[in-house]
N, C-alpha and C. Protein backbone atom coordinates (compact mmCIF):
# COMPACT_ATOMS: atom_id res chain seq x y z
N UNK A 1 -20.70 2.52 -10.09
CA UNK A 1 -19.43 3.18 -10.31
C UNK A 1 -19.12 4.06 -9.10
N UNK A 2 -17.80 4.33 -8.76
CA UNK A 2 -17.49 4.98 -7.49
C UNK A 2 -17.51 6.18 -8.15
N UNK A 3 -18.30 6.90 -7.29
CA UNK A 3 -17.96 8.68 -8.50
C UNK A 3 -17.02 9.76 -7.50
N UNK A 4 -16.28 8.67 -6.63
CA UNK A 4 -14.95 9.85 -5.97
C UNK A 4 -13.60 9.86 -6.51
N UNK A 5 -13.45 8.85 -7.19
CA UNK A 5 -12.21 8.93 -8.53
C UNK A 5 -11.68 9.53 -8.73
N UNK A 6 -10.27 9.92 -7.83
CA UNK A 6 -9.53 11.01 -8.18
C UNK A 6 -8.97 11.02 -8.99
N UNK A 7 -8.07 9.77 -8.75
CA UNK A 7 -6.63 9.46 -9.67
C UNK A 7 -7.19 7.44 -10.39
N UNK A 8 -6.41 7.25 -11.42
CA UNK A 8 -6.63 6.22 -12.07
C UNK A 8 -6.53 5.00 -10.96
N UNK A 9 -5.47 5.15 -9.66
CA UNK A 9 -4.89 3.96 -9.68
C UNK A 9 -5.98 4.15 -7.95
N UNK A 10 -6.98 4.63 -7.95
CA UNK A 10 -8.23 4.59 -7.39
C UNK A 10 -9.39 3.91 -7.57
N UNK A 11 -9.34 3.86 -9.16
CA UNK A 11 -10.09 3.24 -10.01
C UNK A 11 -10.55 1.74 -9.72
N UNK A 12 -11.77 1.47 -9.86
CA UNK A 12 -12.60 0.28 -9.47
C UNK A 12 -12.36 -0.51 -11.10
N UNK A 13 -12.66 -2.02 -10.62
CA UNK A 13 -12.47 -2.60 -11.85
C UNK A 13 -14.13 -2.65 -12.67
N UNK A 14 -13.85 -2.05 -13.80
CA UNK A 14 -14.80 -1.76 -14.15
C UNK A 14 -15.30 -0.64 -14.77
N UNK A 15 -14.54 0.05 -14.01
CA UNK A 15 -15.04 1.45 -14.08
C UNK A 15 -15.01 1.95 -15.46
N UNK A 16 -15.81 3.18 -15.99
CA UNK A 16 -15.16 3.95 -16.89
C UNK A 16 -15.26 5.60 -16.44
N UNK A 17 -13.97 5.61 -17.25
CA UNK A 17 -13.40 7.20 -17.12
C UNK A 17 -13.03 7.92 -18.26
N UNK A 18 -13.31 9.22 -17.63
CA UNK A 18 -12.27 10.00 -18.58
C UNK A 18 -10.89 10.88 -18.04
N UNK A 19 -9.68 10.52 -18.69
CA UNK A 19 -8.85 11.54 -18.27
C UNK A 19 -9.00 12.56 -18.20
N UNK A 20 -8.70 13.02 -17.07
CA UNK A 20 -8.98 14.91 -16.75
C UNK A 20 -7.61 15.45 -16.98
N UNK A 21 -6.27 15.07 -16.68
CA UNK A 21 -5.27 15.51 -16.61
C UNK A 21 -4.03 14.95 -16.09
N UNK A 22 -2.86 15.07 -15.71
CA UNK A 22 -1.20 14.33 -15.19
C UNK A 22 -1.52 15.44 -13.89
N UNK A 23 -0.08 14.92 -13.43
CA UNK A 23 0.52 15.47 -11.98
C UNK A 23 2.01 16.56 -13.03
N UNK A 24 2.07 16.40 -13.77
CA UNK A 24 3.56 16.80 -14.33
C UNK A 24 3.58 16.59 -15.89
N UNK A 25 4.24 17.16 -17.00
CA UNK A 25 4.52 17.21 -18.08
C UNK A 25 5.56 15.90 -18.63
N UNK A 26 6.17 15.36 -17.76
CA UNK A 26 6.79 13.93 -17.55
C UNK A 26 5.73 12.48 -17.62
N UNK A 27 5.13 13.16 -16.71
CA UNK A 27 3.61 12.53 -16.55
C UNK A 27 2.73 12.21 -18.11
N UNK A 28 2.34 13.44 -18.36
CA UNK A 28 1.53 13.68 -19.74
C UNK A 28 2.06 12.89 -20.52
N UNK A 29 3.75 13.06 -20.96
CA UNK A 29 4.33 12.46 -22.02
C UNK A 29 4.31 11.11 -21.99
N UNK A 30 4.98 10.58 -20.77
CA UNK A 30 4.56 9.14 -20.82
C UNK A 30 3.16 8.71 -20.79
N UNK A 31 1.96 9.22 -20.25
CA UNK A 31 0.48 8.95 -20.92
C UNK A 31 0.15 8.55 -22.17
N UNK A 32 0.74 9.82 -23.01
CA UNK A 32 0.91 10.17 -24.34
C UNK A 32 1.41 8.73 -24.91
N UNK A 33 2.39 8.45 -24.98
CA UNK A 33 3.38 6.90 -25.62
C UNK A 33 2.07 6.20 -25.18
N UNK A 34 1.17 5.84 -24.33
CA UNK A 34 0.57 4.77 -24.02
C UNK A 34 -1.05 5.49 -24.99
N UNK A 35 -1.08 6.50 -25.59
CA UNK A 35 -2.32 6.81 -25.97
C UNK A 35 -3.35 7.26 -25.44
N UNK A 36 -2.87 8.02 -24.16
CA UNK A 36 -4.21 8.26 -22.95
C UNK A 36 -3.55 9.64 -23.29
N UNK A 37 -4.47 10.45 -23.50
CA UNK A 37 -4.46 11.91 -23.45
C UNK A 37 -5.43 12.60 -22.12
N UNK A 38 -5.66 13.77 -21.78
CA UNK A 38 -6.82 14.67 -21.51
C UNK A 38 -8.13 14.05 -22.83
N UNK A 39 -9.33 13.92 -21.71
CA UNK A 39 -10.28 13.36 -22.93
C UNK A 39 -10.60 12.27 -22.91
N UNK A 40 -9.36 11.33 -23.28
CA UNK A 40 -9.36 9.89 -23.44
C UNK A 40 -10.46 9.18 -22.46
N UNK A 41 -11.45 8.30 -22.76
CA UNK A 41 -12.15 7.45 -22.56
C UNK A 41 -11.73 6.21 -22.62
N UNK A 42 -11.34 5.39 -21.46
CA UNK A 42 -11.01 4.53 -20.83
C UNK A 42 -11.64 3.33 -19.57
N UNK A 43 -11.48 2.21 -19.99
CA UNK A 43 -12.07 1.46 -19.14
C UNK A 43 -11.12 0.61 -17.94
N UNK A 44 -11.50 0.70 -16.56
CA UNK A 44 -10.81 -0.10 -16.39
C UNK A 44 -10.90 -1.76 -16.01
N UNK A 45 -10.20 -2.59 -16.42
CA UNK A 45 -10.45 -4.06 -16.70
C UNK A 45 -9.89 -4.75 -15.25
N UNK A 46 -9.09 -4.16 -14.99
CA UNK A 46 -8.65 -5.35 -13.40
C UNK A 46 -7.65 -4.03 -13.21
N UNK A 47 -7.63 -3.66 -11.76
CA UNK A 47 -6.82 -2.75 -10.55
C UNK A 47 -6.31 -3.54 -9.53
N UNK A 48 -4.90 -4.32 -9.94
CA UNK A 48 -4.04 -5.53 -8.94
C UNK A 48 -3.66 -4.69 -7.86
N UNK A 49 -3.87 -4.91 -6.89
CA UNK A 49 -3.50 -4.10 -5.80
C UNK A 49 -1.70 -4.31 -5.07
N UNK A 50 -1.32 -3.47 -5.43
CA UNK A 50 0.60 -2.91 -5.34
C UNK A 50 1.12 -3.36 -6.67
N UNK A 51 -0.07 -3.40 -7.81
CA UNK A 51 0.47 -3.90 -9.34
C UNK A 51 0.06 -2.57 -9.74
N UNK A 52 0.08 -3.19 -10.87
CA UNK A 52 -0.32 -2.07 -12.30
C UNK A 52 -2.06 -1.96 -12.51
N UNK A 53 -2.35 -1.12 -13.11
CA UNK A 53 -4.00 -1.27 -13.38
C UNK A 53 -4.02 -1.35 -14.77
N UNK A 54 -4.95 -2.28 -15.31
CA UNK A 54 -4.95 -3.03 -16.45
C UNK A 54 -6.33 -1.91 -17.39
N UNK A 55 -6.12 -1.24 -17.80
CA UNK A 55 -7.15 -0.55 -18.80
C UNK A 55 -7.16 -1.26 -20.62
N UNK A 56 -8.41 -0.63 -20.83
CA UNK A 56 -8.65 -1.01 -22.35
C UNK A 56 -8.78 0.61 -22.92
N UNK A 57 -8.61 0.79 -23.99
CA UNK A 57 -8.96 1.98 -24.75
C UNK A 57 -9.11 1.33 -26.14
N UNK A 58 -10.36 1.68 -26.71
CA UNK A 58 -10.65 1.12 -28.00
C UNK A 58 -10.30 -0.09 -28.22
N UNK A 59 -10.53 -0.91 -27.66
CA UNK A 59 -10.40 -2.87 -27.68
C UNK A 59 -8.71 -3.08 -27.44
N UNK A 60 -8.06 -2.05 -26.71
CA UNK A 60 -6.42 -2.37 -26.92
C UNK A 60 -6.41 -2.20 -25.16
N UNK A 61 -5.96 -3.12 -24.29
CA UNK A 61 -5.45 -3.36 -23.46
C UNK A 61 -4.03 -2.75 -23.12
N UNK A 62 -4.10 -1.79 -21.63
CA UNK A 62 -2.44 -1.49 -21.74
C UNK A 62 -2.38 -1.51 -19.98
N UNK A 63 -1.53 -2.35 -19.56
CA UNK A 63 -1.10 -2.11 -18.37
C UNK A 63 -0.36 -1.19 -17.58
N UNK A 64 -0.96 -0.15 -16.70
CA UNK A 64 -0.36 0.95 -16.48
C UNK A 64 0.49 0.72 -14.73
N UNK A 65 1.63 1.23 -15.24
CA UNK A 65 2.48 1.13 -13.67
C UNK A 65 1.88 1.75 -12.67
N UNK A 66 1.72 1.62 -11.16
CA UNK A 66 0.74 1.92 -10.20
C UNK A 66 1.23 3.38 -10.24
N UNK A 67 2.85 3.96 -9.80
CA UNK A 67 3.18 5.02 -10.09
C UNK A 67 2.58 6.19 -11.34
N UNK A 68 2.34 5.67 -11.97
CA UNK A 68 1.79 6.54 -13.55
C UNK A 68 0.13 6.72 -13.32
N UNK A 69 -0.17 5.54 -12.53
CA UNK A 69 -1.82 5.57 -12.50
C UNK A 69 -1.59 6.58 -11.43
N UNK A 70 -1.44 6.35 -10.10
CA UNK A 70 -1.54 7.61 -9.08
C UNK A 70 -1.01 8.90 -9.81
N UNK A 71 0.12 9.24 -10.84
CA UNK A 71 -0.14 10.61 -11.44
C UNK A 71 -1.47 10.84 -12.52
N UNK A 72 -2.28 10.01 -13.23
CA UNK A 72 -3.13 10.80 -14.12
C UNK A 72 -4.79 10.49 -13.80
N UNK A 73 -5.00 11.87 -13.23
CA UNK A 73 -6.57 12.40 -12.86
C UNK A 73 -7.70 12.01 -13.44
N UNK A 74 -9.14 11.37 -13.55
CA UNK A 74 -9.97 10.82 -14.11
C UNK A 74 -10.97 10.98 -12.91
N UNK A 75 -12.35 11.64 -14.27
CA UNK A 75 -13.20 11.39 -13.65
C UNK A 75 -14.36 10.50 -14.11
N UNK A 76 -15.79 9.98 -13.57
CA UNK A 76 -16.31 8.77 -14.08
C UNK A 76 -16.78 9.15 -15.67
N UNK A 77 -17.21 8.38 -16.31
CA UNK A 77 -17.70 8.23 -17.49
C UNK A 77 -19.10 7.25 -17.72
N UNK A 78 -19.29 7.75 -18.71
CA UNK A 78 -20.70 6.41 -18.99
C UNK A 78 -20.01 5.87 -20.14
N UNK A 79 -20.46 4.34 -19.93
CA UNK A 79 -19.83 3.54 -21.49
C UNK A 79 -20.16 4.33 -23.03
N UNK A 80 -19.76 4.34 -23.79
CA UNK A 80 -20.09 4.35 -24.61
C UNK A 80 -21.14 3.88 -25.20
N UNK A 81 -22.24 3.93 -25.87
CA UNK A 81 -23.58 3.38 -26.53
C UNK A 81 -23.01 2.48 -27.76
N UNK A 82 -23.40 1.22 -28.01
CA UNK A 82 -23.10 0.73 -29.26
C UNK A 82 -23.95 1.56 -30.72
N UNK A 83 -23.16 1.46 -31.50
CA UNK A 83 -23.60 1.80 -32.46
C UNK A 83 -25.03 1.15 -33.22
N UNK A 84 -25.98 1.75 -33.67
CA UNK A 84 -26.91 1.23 -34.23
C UNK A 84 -26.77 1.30 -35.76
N UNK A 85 -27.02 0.18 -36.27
CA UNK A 85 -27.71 0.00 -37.42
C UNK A 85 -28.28 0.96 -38.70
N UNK A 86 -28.29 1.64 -39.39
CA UNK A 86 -29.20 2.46 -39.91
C UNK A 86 -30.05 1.30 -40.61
N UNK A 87 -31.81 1.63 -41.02
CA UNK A 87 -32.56 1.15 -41.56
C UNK A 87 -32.52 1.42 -43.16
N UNK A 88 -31.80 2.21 -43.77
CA UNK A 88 -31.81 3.16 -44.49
C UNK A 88 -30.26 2.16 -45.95
């Protein structure tokens, strides 16, 4: 994983992140409609270069405009652990 990740549309395919924050409150809101908050844990699936960057959040795929990715801040993440089993 690249761990210099400023902004999303930096982002390696592959990667995971977490949102740190927007550039602007314009910013946030449209995040927001797409379900990416501050927090949000995000993967990214393919970064088309002068396209959009293609993320997953919780098995839902959303293609983000290159503009929107260069406004919202992320830094790396570790995957998530699958859930285990209880024996019980």
């Amino acid at each position: 994983m690249n761990d210099k990740v400023r902004t999303l549309a930096e982002a390696k395919d592959g990667d995971w992140l977490i949102v740190t924050g927007t550039s602007d409150n314009d910013v946030k809101w449209q995040a927001l409609r797409f379900g990416i908050g501050e927090g949000s844990l995000i993967q990214v699936q393919k970064n088309i270069p002068k396209g959009p960057v293609i993320i997953s959040k919780k098995h839902v795929e959303i293609a983000i405009g290159r503009e929107l990715a260069k406004s919202v801040t992320v830094d790396p993440a570790q995957p998530p652990r699958a859930k285990q089993k209880s024996d019980g």
